[in-house]
N, C-alpha and C. Protein backbone atom coordinates (compact mmCIF):
# COMPACT_ATOMS: atom_id res chain seq x y z
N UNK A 1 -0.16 -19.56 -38.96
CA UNK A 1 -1.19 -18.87 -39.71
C UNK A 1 -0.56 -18.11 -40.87
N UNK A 2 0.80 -17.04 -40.46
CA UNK A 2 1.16 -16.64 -41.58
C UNK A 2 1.85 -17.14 -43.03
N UNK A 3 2.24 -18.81 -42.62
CA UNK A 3 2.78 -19.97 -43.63
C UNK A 3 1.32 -20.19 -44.24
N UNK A 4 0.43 -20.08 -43.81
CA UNK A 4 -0.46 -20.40 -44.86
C UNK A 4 -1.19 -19.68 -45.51
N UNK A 5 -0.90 -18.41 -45.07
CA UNK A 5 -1.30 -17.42 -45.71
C UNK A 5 -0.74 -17.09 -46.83
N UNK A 6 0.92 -17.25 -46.75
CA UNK A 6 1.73 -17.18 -47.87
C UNK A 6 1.23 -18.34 -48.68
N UNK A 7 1.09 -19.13 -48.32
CA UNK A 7 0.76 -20.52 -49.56
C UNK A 7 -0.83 -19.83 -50.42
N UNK A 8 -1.14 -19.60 -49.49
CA UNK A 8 -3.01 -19.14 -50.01
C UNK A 8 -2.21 -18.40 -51.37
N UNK A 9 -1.38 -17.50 -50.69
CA UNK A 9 -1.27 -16.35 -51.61
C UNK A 9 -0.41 -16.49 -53.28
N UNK A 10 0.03 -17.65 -52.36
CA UNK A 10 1.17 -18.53 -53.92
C UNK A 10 0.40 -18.92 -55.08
N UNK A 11 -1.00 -19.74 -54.24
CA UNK A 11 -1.58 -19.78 -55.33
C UNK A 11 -2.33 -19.44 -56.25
N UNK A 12 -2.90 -18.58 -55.34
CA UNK A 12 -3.43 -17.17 -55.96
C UNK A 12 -2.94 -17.18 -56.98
N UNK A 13 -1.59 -16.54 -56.99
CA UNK A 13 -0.47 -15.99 -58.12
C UNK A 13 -0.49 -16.74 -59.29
N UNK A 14 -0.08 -18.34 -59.02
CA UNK A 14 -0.06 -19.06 -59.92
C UNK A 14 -0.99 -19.12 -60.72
N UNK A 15 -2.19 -19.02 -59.65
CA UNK A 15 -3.63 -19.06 -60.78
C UNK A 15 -3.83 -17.95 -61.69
N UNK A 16 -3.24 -17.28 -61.48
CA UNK A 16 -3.14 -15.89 -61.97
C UNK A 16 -2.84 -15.96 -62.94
N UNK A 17 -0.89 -16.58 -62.81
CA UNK A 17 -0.37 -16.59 -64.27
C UNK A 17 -0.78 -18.10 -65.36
N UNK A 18 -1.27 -18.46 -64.70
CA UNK A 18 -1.94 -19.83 -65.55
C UNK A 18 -2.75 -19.38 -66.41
N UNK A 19 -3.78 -18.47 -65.64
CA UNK A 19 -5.13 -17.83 -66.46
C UNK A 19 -4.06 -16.93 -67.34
N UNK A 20 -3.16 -16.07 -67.22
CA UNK A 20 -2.76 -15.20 -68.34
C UNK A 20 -1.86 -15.94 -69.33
N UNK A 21 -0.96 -17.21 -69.16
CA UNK A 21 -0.55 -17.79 -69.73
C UNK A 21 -1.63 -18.99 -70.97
N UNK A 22 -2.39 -19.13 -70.20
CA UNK A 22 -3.49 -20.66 -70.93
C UNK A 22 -4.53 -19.74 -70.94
N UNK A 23 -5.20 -18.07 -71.05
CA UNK A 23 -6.14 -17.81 -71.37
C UNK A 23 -7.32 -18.91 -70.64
N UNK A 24 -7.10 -19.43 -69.91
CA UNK A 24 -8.09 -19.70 -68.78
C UNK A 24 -9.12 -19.18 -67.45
N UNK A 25 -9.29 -19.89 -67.30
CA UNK A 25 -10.51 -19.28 -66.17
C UNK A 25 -10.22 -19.85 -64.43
N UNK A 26 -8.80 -20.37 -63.88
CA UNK A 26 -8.85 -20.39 -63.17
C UNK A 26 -8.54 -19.88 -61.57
N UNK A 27 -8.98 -18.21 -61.75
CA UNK A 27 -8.46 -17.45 -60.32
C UNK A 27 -10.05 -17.96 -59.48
N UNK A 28 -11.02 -18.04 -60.07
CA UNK A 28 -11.82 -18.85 -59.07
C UNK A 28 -11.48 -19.89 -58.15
N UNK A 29 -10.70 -20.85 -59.57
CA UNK A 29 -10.42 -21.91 -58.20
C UNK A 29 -9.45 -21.66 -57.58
N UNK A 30 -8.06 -20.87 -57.36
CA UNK A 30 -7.45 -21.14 -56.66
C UNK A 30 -8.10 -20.24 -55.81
N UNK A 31 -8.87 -18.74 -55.64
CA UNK A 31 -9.44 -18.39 -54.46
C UNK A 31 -10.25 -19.29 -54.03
N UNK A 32 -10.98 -20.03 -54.28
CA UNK A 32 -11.63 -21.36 -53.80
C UNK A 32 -11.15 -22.53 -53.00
N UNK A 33 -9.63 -22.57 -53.46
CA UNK A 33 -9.03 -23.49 -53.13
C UNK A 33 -7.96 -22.94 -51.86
N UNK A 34 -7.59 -21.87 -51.54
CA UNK A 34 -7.08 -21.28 -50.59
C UNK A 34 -7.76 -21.18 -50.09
N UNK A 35 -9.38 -20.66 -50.25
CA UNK A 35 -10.20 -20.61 -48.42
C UNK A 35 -10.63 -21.60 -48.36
N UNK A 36 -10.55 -23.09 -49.08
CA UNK A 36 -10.34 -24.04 -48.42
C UNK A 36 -9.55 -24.53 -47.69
N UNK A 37 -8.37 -24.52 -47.63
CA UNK A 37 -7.02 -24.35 -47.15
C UNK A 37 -7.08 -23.31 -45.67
N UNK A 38 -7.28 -22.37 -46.11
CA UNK A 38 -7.49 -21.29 -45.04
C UNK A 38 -8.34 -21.95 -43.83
N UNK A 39 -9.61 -22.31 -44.00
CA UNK A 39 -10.60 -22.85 -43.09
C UNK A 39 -10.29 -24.26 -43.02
N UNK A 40 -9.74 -25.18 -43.13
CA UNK A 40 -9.32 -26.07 -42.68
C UNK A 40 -8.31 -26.35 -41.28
N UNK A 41 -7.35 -24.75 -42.07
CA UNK A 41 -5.80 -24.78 -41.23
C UNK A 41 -6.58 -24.39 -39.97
N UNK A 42 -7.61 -23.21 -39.79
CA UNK A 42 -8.00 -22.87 -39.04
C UNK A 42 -9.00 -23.06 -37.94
N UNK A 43 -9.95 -24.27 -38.68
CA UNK A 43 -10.05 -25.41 -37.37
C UNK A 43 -9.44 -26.19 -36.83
N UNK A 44 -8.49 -26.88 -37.48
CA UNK A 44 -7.46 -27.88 -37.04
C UNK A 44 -6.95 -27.07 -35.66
N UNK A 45 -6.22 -26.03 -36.12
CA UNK A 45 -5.86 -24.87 -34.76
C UNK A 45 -6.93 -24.72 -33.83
N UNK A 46 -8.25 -24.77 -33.96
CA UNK A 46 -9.16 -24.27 -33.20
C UNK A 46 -9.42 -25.50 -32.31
N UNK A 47 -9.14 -27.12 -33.13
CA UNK A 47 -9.52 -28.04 -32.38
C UNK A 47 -8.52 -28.49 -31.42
N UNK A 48 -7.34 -27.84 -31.41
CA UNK A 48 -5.86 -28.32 -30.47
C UNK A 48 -6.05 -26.89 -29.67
N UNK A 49 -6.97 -26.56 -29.29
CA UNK A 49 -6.35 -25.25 -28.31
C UNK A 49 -7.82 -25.21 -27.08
N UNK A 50 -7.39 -25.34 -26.10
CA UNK A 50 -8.76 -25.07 -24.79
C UNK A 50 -9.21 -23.58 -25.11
N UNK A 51 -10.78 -23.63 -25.51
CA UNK A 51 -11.18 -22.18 -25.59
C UNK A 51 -11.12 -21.60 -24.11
N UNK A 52 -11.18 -21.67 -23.08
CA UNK A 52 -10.53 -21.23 -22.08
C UNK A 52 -9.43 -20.46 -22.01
N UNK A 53 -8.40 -20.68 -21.32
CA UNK A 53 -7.19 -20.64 -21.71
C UNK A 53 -6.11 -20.03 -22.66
N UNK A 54 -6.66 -20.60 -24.23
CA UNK A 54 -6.28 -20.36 -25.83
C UNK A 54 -5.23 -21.45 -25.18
N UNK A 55 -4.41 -22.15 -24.36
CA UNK A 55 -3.64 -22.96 -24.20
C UNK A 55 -3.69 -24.22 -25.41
N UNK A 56 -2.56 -25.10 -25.57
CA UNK A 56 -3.21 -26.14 -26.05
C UNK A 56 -3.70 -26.75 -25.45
N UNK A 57 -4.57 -28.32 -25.82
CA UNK A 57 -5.22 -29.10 -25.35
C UNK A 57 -4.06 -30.35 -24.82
N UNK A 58 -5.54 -31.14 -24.34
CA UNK A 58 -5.21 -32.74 -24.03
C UNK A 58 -4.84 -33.49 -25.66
N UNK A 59 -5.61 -33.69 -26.81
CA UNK A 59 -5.31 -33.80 -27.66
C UNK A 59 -3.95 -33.41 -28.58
N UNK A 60 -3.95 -32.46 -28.48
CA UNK A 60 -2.12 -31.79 -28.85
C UNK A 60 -1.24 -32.43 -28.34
N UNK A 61 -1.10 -32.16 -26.50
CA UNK A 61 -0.16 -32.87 -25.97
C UNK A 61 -0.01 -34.48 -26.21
N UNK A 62 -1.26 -34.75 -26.38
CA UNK A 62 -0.87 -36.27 -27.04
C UNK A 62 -0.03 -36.47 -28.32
N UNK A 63 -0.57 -35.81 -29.41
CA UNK A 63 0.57 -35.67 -30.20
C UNK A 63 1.43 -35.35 -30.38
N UNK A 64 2.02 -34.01 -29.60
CA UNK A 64 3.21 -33.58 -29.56
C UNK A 64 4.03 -34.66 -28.75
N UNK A 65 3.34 -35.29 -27.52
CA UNK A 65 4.32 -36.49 -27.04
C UNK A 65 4.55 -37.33 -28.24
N UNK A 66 3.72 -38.16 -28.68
CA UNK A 66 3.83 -38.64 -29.78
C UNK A 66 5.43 -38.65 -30.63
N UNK A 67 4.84 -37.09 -30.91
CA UNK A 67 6.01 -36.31 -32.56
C UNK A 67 7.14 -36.64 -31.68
N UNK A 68 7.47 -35.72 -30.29
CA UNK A 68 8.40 -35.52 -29.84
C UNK A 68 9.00 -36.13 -28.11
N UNK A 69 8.32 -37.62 -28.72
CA UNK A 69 8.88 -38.42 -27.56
C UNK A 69 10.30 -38.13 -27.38
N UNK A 70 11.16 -38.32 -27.90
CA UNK A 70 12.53 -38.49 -27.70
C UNK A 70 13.10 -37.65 -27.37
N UNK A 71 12.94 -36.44 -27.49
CA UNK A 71 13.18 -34.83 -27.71
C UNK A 71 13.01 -34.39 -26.32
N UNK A 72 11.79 -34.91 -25.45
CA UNK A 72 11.32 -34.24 -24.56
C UNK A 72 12.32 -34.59 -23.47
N UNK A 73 13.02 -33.91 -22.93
CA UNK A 73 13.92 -33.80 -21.88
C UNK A 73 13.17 -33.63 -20.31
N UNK A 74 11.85 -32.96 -19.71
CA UNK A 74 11.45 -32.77 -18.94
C UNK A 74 9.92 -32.88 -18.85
N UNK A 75 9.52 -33.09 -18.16
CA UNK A 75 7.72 -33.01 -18.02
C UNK A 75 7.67 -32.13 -17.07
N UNK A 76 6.23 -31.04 -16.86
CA UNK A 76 6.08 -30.97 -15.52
C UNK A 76 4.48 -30.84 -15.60
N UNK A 77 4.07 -31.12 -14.55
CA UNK A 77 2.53 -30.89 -14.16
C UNK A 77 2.56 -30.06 -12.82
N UNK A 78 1.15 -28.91 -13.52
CA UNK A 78 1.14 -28.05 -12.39
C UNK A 78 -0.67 -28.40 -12.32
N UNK A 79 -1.14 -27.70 -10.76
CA UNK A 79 -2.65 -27.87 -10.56
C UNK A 79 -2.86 -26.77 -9.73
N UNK A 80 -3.91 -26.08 -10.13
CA UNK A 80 -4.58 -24.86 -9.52
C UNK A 80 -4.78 -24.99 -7.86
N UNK A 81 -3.85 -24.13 -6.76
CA UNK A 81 -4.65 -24.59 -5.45
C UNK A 81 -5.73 -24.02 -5.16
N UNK A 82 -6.79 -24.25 -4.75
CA UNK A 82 -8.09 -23.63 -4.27
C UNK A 82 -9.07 -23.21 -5.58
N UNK A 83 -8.86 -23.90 -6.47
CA UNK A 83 -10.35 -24.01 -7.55
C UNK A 83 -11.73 -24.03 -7.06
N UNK A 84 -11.83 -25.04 -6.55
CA UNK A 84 -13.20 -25.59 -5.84
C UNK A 84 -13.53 -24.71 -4.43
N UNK A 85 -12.64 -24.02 -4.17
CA UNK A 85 -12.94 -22.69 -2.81
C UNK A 85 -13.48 -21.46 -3.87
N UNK A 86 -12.38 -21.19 -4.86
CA UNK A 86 -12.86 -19.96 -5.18
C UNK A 86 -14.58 -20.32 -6.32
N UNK A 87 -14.59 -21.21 -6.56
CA UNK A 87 -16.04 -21.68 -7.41
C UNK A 87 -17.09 -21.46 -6.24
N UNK A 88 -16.81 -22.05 -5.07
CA UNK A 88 -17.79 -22.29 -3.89
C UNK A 88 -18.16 -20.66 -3.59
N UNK A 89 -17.02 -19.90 -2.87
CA UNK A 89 -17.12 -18.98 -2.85
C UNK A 89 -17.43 -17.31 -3.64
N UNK A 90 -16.96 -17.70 -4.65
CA UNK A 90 -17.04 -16.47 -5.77
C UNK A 90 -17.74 -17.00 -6.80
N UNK A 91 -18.13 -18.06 -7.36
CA UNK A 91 -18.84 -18.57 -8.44
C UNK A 91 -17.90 -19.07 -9.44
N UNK A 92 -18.12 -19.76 -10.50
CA UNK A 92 -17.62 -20.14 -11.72
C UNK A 92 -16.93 -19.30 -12.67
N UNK A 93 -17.56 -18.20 -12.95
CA UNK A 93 -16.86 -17.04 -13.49
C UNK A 93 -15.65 -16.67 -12.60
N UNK A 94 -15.62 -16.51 -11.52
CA UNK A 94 -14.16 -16.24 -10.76
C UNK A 94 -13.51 -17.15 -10.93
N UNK A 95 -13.75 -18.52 -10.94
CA UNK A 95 -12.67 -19.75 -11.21
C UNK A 95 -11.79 -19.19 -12.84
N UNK A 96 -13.28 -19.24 -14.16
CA UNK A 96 -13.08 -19.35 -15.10
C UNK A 96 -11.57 -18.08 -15.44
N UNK A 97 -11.89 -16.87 -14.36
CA UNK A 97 -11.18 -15.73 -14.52
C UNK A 97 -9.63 -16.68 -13.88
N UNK A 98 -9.53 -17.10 -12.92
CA UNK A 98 -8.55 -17.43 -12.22
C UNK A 98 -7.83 -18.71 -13.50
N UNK A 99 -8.19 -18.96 -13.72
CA UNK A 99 -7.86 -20.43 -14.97
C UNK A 99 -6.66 -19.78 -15.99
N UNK A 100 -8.06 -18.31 -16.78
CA UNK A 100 -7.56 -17.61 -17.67
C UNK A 100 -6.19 -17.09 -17.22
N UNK A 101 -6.55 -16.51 -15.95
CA UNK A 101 -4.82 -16.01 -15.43
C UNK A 101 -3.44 -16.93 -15.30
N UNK A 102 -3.81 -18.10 -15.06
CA UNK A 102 -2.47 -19.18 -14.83
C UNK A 102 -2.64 -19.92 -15.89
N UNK A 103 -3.46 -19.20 -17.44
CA UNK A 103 -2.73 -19.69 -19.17
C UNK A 103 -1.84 -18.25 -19.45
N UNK A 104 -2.77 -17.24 -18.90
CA UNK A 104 -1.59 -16.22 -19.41
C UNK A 104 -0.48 -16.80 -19.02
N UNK A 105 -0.11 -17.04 -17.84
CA UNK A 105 1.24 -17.01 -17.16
C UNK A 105 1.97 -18.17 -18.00
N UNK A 106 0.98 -19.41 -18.12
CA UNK A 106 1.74 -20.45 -19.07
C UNK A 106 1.98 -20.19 -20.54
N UNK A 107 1.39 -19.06 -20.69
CA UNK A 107 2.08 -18.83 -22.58
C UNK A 107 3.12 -18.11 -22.36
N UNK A 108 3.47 -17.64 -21.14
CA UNK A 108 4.30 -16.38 -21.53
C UNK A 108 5.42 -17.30 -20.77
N UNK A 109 5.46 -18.32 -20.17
CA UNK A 109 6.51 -18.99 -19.83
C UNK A 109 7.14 -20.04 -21.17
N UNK A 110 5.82 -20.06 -22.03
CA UNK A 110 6.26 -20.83 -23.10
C UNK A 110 7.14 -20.33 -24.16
N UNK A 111 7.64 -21.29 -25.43
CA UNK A 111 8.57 -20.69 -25.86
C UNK A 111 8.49 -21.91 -27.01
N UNK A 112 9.94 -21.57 -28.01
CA UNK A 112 10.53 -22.79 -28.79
C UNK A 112 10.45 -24.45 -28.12
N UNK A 113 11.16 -24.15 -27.10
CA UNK A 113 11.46 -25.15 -26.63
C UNK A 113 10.66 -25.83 -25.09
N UNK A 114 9.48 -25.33 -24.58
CA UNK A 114 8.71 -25.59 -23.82
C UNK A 114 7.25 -25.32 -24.40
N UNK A 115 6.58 -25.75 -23.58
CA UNK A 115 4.78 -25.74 -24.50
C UNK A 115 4.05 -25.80 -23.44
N UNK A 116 2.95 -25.35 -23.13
CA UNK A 116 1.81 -25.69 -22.09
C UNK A 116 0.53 -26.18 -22.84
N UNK A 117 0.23 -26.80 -21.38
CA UNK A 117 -1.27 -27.65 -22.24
C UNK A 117 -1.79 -27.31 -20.90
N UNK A 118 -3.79 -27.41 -20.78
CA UNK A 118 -4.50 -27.58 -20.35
C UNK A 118 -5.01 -28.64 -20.68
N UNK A 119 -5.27 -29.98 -19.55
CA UNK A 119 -5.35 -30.96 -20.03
C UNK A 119 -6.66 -31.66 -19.13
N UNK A 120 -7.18 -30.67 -18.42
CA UNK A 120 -7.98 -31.26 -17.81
C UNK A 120 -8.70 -29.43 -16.94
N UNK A 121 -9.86 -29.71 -16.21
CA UNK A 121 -10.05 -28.75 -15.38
C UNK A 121 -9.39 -27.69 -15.05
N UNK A 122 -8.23 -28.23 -13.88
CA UNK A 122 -7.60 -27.08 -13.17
C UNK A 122 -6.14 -27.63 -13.80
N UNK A 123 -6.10 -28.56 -14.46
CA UNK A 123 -4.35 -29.80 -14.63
C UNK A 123 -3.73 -28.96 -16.16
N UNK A 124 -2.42 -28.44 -15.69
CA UNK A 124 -1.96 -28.26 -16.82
C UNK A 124 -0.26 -29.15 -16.67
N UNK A 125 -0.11 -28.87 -18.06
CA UNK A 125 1.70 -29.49 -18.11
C UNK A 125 2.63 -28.63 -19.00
N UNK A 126 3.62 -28.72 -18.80
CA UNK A 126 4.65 -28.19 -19.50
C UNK A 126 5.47 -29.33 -20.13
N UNK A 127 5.77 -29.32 -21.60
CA UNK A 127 6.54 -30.12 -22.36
C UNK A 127 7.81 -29.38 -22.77
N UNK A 128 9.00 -30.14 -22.11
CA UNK A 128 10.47 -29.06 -22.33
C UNK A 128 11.36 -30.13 -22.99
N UNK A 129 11.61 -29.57 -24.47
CA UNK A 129 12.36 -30.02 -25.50
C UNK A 129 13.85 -29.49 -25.03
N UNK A 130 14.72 -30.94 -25.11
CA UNK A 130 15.84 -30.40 -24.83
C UNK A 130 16.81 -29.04 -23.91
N UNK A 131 15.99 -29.65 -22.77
CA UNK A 131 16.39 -28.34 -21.65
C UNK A 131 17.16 -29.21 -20.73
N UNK A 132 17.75 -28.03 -20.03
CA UNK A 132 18.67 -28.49 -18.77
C UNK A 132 17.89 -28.73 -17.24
N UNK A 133 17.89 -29.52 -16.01
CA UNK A 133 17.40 -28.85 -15.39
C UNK A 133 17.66 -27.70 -14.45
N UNK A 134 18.18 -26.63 -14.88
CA UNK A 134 17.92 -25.49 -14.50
C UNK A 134 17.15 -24.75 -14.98
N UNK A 135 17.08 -25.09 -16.44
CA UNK A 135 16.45 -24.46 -16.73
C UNK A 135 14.95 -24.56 -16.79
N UNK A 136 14.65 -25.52 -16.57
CA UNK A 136 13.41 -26.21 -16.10
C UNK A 136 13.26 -25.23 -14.78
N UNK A 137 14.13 -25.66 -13.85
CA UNK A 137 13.27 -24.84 -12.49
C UNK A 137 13.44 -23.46 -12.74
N UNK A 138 14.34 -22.81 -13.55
CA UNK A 138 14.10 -20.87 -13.86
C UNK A 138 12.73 -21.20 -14.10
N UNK A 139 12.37 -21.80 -14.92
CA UNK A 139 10.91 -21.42 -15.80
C UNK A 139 9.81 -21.78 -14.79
N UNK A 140 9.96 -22.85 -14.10
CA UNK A 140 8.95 -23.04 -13.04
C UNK A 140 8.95 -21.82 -11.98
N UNK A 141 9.77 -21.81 -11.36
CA UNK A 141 10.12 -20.12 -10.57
C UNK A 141 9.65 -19.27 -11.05
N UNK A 142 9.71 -18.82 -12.23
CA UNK A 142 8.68 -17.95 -12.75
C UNK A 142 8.19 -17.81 -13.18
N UNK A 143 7.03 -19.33 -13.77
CA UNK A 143 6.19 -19.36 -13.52
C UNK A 143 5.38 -19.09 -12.21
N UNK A 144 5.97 -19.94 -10.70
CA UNK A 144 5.10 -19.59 -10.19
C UNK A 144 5.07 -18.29 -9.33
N UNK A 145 5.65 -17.32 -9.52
CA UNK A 145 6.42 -15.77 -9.24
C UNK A 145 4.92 -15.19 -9.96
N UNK A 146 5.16 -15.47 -11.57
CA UNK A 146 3.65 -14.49 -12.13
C UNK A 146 2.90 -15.17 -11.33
N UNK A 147 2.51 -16.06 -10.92
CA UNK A 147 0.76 -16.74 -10.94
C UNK A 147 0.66 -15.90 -9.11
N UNK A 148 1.54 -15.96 -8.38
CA UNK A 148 1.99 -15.77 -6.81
C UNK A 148 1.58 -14.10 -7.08
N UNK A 149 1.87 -13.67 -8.52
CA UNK A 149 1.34 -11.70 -8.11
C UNK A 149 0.06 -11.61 -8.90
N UNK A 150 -0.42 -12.64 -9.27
CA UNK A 150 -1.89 -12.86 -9.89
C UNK A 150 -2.74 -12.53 -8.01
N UNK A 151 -2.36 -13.30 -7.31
CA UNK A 151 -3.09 -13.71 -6.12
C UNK A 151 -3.12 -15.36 -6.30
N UNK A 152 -2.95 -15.89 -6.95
CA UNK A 152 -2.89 -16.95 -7.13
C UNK A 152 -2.18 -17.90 -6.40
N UNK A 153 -2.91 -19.36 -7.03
CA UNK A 153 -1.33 -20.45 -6.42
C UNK A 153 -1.31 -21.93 -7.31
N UNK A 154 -0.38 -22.25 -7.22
CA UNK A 154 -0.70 -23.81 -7.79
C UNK A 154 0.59 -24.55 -7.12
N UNK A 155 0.38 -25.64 -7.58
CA UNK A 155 1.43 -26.90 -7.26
C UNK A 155 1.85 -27.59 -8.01
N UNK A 156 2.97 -28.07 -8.07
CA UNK A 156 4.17 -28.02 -9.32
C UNK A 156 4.37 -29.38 -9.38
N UNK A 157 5.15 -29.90 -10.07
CA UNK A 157 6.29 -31.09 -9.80
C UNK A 157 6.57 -31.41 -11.34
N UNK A 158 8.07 -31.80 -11.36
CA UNK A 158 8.32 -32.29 -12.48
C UNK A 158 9.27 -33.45 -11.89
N UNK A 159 9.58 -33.85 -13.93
CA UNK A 159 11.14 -35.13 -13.59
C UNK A 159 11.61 -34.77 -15.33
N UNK A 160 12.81 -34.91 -14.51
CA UNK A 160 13.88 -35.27 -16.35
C UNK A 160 13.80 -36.37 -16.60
N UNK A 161 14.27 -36.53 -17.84
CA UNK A 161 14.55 -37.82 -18.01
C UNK A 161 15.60 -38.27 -18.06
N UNK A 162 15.68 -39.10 -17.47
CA UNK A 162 17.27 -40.07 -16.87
C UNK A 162 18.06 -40.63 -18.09
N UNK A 163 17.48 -41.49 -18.91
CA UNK A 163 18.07 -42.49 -19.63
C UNK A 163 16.93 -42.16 -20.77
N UNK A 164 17.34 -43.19 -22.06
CA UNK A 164 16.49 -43.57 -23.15
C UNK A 164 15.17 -44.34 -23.03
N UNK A 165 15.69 -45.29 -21.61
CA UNK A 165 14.67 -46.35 -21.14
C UNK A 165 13.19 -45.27 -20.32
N UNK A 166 13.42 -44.01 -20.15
CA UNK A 166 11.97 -43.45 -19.47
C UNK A 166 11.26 -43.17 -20.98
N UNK A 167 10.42 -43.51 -20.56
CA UNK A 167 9.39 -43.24 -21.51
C UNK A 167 8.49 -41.86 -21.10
N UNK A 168 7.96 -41.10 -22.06
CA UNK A 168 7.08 -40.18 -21.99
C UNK A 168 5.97 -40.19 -20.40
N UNK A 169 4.61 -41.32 -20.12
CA UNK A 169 4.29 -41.97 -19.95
C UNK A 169 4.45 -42.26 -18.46
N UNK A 170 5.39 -42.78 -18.48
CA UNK A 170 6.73 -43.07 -17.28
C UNK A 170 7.10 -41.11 -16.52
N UNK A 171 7.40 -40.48 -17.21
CA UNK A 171 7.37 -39.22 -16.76
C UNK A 171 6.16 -37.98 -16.26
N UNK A 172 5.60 -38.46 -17.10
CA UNK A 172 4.08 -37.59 -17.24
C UNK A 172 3.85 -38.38 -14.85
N UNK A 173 3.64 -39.60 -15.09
CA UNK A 173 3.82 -40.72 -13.67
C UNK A 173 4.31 -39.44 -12.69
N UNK A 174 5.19 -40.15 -13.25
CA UNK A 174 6.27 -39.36 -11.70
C UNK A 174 6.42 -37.72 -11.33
N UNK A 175 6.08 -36.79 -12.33
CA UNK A 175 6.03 -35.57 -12.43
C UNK A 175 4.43 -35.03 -11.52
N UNK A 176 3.14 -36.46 -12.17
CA UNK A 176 2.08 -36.47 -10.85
C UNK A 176 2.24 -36.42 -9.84
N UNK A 177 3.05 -37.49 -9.29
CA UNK A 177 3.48 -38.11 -8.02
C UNK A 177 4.24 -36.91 -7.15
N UNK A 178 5.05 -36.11 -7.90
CA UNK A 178 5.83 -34.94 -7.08
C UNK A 178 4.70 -33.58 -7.19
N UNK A 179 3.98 -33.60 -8.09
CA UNK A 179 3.00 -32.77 -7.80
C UNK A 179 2.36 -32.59 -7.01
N UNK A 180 1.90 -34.00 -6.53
CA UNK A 180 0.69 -34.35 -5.46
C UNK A 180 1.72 -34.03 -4.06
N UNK A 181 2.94 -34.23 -4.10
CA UNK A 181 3.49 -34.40 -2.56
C UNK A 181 3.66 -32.89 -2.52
N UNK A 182 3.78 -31.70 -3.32
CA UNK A 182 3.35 -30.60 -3.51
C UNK A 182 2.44 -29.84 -3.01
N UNK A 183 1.32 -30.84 -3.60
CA UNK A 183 0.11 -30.28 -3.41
C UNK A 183 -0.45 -30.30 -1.88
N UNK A 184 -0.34 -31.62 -1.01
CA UNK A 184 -0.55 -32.64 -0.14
C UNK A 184 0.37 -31.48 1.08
N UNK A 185 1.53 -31.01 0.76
CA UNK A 185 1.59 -29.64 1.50
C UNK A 185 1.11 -28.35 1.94
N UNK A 186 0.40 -28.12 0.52
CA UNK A 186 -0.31 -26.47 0.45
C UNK A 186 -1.75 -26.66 1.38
């Protein structure tokens, strides 16, 4: 937001000195043309993020796999335990509250080099650029440490990637698969 604020503001300027240089008339358009700019940047952002949450989306993570197939060193998928208890029992608004609490926990686990998405209901993932796995499980640990003093719970699983030959795809797979044997415990 603040890169484009500086640009808004560049051109401002320019329009500025154009109009004092060429005795012209154009600070209209470039204020015209920056809150075009402005409101553009700012749905684009609005359309990659779960209003829930503020997490990113299913959409994002598609592209960020995309951008940063190669890059991505780890997947993990986590899933809310007891969604459909606390909806049954406390209503929708207690879910919606419980959701909100395990994005806090996923932004604040996020960083440069990891990302969370909400990608479904209760399904979120973590995308980890060039990490070790340790450092993968620090971040899962505490991740699930905050969500565990929320009252909370979820179920985890990830995978690195082995070779050049795993694909994105291929990981997203198997990071399910250890989730569910996760889950299939709780």
């Amino acid at each position: 937001v603040v890169a484009i604020l500086y640009y808004c503001a560049i051109l401002c300027l320019a329009a500025a000195a154009a109009d004092y240089f060429l005795e012209g008339s154009l600070i209209n358009a470039a204020v015209m043309m920056s809150s075009i700019f402005m409101y553009m940047f700012l749905r684009s952002f609005e359309v990659n993020r779960d209003p829930l949450t503020k997490l990113w989306n299913r959409l994002a993570f598609y592209e960020d796999c995309d951008r940063n197939g190669a890059a991505i060193s780890a997947v993990a998928l986590a899933d809310m335990n007891g969604l459909k208890q606390v909806n049954d029992d406390l209503g929708h608004e207690a879910g919606d509250r419980a959701l909100k609490s395990i994005g806090e926990c996923l932004l604040q686990v996020s960083g440069n080099q990891t990302t969370a998405y909400r990608i479904g209901g209760d399904e979120f993932v973590l995308l980890f650029i060039r990490q070790d796995e340790q450092a993968v499980q620090d971040t899962l640990d505490r991740l699930r440490t905050m969500i565990h003093e929320k009252g909370l719970s979820i179920s985890a699983g990830y995978v690195m990637r082995k070779g050049r030959e795993d694909t994105v795809r291929d990981m997203i797979r198997w990071a399910d698969e250890e989730m569910y044997r996760e889950k299939s415990a709780y």
